[in-house]
C-alpha atoms as a PDB file:
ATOM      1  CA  UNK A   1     -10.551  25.466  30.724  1.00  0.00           C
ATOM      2  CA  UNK A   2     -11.713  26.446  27.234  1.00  0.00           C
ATOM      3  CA  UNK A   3     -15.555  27.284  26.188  1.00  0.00           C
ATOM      4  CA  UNK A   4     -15.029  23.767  23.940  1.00  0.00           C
ATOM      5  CA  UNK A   5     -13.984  21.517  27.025  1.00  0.00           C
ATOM      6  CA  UNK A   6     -16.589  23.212  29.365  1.00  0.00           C
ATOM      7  CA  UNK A   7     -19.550  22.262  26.660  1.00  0.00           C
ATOM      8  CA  UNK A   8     -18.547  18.820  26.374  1.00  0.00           C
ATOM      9  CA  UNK A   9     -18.291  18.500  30.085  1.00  0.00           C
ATOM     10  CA  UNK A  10     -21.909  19.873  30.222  1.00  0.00           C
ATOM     11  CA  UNK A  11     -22.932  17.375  27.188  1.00  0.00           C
ATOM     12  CA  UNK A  12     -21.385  14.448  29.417  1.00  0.00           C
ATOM     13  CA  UNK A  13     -23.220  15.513  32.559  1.00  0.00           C
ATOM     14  CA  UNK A  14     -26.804  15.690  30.314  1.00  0.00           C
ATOM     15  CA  UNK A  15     -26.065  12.274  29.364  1.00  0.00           C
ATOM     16  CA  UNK A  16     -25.480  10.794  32.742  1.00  0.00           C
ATOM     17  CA  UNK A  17     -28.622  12.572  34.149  1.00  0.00           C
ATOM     18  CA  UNK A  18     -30.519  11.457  31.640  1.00  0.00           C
ATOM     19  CA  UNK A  19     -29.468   7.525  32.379  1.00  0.00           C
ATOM     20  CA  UNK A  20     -30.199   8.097  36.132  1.00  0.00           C
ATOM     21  CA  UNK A  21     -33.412   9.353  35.673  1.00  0.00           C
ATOM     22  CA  UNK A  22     -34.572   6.543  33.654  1.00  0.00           C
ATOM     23  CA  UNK A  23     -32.914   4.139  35.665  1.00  0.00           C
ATOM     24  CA  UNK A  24     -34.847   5.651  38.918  1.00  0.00           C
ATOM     25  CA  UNK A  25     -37.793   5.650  36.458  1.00  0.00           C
ATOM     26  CA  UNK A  26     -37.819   1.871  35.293  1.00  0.00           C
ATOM     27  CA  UNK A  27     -36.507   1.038  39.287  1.00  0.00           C
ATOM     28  CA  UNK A  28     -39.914   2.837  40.288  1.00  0.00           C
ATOM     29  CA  UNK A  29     -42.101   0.662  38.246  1.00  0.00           C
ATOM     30  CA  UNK A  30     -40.736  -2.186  39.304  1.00  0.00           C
ATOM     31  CA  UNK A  31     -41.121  -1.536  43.065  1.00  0.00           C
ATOM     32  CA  UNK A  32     -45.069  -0.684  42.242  1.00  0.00           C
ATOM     33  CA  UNK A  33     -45.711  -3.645  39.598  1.00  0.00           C
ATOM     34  CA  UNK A  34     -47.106  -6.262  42.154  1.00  0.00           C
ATOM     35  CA  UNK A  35     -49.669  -2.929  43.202  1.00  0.00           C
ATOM     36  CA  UNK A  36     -50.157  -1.994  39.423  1.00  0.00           C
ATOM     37  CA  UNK A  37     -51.499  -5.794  38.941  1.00  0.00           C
ATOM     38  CA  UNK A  38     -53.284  -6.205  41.631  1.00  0.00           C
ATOM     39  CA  UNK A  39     -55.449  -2.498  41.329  1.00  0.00           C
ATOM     40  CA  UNK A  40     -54.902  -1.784  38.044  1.00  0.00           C
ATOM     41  CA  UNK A  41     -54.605  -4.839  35.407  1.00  0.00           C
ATOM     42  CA  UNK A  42     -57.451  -6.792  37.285  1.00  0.00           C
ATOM     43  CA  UNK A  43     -59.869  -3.659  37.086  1.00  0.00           C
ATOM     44  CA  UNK A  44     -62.508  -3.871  34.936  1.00  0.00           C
ATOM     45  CA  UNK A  45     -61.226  -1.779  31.285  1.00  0.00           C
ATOM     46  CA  UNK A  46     -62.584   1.854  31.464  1.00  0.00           C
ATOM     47  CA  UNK A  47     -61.126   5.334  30.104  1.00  0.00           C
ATOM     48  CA  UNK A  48     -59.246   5.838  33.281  1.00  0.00           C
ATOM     49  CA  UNK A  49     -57.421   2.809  33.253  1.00  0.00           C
ATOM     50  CA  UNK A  50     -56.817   2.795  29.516  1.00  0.00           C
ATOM     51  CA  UNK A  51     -55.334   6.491  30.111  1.00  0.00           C
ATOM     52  CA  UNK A  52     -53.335   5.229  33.069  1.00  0.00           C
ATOM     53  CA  UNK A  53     -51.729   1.866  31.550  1.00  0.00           C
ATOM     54  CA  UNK A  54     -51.311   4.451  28.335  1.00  0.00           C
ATOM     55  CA  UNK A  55     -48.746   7.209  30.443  1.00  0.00           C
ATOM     56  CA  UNK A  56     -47.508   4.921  32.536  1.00  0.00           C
ATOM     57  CA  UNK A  57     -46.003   3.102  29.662  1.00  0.00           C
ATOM     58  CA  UNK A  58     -45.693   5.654  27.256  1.00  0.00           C
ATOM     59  CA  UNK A  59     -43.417   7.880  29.521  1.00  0.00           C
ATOM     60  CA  UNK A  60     -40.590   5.292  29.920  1.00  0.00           C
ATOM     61  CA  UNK A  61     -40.420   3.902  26.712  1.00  0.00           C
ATOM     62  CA  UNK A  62     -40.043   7.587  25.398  1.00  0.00           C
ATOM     63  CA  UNK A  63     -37.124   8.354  28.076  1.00  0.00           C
ATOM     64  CA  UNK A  64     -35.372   5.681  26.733  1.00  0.00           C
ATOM     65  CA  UNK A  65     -35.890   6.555  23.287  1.00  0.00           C
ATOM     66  CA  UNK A  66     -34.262  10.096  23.947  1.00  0.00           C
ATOM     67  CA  UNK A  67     -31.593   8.695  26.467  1.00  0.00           C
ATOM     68  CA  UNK A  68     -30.524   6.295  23.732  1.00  0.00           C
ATOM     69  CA  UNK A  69     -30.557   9.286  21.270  1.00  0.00           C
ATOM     70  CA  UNK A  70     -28.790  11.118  23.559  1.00  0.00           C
ATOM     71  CA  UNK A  71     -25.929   9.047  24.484  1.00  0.00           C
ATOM     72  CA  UNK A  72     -24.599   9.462  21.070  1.00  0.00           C
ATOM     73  CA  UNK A  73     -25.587   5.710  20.047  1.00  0.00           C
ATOM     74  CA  UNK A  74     -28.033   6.504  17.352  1.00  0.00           C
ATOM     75  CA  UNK A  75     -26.578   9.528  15.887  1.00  0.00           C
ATOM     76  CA  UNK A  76     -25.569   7.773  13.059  1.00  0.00           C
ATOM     77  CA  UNK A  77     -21.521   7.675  14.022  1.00  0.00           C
ATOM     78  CA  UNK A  78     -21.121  11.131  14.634  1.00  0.00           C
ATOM     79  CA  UNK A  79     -18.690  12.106  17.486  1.00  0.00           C
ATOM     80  CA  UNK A  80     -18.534  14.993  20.415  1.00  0.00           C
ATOM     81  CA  UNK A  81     -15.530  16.432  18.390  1.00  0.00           C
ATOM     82  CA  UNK A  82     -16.161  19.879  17.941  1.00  0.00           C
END
């Protein structure tokens, strides 16, 4: 197998990993929401919880970001041709 075909394959497995791990990510906070309303939401609003509800929403939505950047969707067209 060349270098080329070996990089690709190693591009391909980056962009599967990636999907999993937000997909165990986003699965996560959906097992824990009902717990997140209850303790969290209903708390009265201090610095803790503002930091909390800030990184525990911030750190998905920038996963995605990057998997979706990764996947080769929003690289403007361009293709794994080497």
């Amino acid at each position: 197998m060349s270098a080329d075909a070996t990089f690709l394959q190693h591009v391909w497995a980056s962009r599967y990993l990636s999907i999993a791990g937000v997909t165990v990510i986003i699965y996560d906070h959906l097992l824990s929401l009902d717990q997140e309303v209850e303790l969290i939401w209903k708390a009265p609003w201090r610095t803790p919880k503002a930091l909390w509800l800030f990184l525990r929403y911030l750190v998905p939505c920038t996963l995605i970001v990057h998997t979706y950047q990764l996947s080769g969707l929003g690289n403007g067209g361009t293709t794994d041709v080497l």
